[in-house]
N, C-alpha and C. Protein backbone atom coordinates (compact mmCIF):
# COMPACT_ATOMS: atom_id res chain seq x y z
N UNK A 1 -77.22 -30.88 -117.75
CA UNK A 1 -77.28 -32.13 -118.50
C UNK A 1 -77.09 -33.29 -117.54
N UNK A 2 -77.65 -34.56 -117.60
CA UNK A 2 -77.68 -35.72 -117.02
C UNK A 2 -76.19 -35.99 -117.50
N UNK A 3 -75.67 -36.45 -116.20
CA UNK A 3 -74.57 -37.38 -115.96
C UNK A 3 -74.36 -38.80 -115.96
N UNK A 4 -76.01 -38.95 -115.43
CA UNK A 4 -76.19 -40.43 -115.38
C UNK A 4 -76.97 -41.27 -116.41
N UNK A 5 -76.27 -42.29 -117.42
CA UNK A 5 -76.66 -42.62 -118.80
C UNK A 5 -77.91 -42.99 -118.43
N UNK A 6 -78.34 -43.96 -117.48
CA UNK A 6 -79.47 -44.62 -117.39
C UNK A 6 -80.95 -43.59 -117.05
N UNK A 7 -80.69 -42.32 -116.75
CA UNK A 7 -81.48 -41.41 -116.71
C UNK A 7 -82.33 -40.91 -117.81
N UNK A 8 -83.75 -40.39 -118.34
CA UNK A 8 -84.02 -39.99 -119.18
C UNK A 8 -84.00 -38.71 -119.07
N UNK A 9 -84.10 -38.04 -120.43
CA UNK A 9 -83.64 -36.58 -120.18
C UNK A 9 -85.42 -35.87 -120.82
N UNK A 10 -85.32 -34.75 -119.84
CA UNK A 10 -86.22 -33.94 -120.34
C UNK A 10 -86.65 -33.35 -121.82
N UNK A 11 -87.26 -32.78 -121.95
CA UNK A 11 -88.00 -32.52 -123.37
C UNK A 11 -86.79 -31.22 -123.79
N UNK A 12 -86.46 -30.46 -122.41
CA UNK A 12 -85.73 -29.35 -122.88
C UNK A 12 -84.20 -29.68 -123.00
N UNK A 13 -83.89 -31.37 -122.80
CA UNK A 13 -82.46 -31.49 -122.52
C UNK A 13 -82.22 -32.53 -123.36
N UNK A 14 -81.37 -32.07 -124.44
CA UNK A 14 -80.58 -32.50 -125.39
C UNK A 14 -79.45 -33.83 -125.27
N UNK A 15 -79.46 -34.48 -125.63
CA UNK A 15 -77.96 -35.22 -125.27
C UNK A 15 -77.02 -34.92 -127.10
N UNK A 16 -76.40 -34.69 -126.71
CA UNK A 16 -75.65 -34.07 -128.22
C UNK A 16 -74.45 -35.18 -128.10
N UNK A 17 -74.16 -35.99 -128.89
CA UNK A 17 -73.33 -36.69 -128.91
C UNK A 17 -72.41 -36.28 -130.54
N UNK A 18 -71.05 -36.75 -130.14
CA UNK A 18 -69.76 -36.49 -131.37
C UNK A 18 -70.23 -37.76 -132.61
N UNK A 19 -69.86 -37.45 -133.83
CA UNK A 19 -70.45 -38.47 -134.50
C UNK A 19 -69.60 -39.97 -134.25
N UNK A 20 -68.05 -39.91 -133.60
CA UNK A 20 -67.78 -40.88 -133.28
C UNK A 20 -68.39 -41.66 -132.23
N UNK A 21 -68.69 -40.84 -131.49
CA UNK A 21 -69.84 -41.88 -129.99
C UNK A 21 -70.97 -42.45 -130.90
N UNK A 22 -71.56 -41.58 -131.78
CA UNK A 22 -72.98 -42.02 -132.45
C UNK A 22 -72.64 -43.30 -133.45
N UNK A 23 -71.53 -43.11 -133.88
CA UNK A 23 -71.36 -44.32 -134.92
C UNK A 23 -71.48 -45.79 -134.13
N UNK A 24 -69.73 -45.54 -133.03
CA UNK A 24 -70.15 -46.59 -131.98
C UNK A 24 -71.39 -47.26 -131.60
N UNK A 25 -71.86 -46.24 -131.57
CA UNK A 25 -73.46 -46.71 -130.42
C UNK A 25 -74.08 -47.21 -131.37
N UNK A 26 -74.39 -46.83 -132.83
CA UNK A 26 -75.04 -47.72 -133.80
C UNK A 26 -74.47 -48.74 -134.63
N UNK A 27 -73.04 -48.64 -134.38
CA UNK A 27 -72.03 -50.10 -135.17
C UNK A 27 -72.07 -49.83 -136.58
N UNK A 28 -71.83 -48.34 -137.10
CA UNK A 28 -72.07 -48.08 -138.57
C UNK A 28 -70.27 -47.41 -138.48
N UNK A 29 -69.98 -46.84 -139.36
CA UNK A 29 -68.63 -45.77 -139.86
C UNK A 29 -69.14 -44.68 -140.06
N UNK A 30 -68.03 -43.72 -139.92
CA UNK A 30 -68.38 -42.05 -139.76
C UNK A 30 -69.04 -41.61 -140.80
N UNK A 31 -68.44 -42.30 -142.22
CA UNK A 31 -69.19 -42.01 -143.11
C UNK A 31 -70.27 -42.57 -143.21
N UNK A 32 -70.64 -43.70 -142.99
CA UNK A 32 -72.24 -44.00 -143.27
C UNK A 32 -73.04 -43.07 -142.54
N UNK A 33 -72.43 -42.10 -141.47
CA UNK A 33 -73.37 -41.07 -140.82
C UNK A 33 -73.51 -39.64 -141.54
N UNK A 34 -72.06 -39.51 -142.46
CA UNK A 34 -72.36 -38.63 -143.17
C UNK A 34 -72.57 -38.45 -144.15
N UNK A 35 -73.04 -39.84 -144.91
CA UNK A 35 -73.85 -39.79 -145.94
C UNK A 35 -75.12 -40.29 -145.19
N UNK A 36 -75.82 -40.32 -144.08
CA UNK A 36 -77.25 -40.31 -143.80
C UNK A 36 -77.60 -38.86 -143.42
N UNK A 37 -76.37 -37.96 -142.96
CA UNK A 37 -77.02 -36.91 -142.70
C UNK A 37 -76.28 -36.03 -144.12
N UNK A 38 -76.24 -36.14 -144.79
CA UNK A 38 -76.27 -35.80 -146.26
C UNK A 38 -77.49 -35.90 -146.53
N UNK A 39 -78.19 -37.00 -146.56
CA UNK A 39 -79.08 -37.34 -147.51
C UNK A 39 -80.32 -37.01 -146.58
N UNK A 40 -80.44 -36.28 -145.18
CA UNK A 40 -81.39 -36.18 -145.06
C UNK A 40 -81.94 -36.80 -144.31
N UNK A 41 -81.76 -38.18 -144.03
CA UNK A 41 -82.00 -39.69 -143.26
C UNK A 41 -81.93 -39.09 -141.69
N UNK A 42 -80.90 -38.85 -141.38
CA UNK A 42 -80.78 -38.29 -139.85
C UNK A 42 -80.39 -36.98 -139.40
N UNK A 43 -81.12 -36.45 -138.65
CA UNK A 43 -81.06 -34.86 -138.01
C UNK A 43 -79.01 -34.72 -137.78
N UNK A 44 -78.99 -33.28 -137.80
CA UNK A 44 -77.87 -33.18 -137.37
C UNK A 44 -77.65 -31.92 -137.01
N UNK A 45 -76.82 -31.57 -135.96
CA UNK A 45 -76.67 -30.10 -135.49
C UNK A 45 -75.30 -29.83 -135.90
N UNK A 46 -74.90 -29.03 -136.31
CA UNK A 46 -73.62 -28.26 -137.12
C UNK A 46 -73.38 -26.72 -137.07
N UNK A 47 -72.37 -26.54 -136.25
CA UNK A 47 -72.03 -25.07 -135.96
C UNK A 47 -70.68 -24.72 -136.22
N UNK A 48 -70.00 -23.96 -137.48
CA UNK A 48 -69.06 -24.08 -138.39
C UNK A 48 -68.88 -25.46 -138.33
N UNK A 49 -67.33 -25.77 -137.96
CA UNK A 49 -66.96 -27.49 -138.60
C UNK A 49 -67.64 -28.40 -137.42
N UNK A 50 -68.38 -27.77 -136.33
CA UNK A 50 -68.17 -28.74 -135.27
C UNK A 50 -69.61 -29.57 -135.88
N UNK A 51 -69.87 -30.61 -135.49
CA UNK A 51 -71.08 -31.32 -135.96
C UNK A 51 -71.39 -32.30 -134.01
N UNK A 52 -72.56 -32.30 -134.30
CA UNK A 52 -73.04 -32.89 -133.07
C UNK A 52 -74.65 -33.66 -133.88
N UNK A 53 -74.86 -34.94 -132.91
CA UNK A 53 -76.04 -35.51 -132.97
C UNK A 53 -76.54 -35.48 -131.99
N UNK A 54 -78.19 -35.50 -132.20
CA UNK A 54 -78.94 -35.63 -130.69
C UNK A 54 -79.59 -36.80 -130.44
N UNK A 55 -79.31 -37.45 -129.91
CA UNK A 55 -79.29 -39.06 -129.95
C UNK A 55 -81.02 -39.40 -130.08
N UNK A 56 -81.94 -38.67 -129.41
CA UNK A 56 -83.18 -39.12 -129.72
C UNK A 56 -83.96 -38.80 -130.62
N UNK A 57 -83.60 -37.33 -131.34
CA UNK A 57 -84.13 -37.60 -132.54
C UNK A 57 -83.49 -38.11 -133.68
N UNK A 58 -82.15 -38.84 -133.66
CA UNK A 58 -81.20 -39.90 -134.34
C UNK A 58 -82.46 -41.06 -134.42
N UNK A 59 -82.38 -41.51 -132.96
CA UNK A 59 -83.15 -42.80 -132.89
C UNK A 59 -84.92 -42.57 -133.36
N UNK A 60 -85.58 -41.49 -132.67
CA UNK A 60 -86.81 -41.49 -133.82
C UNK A 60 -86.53 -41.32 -135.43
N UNK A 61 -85.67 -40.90 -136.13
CA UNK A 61 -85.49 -40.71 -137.62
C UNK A 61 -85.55 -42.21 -137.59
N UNK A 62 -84.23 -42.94 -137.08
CA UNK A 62 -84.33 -44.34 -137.53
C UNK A 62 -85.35 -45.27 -137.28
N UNK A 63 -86.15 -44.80 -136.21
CA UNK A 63 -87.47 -45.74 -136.68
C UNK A 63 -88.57 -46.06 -137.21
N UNK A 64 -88.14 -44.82 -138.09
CA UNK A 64 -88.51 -44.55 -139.63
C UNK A 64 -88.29 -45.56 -140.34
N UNK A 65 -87.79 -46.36 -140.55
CA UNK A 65 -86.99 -46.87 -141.02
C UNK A 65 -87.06 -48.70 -140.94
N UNK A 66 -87.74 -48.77 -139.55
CA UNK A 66 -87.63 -50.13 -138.77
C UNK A 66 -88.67 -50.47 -139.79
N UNK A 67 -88.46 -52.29 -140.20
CA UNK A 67 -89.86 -53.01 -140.79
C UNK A 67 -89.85 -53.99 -139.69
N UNK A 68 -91.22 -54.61 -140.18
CA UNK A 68 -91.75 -55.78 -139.32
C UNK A 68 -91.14 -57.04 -139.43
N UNK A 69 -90.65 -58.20 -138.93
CA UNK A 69 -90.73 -58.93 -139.22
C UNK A 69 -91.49 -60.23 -140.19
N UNK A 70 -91.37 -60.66 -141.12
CA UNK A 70 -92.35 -61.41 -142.21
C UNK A 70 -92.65 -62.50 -141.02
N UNK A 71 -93.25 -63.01 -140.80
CA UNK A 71 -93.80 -64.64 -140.06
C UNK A 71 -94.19 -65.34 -141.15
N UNK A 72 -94.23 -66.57 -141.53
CA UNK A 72 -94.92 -67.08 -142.24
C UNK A 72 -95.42 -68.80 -141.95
């Protein structure tokens, strides 16, 4: 696994982040992550209690999500 954040990671290399780093990084609460990955909204990896996110397909789900700006 990359050590170095500014690095991109390969197709075969995961970055699995704790849902507290993931909340941080998106400025939401633990629960708004676990009611998005309740509902389906965002991927999540879960092995008994432990839960992990993988930050890029976090961020492709959410740009699902992105709208355009209106101009008018």
């Amino acid at each position: 696994m990359n050590t170095n954040p500014n690095e991109t990671l390969s197709q075969d290399e995961a970055e699995l982040i704790t849902p507290e780093q993931l909340a941080h990084r998106l400025n939401v609460s633990r629960r708004c992550l676990s009611n998005w990955s309740r509902d389906n909204i965002i991927p999540m990896v879960k092995i008994g209690r432990v839960c992990r996110y993988d930050l890029q397909k976090v961020r492709a789900a959410l740009a699902q999500y992105e709208r355009a700006a209106v101009t008018r």
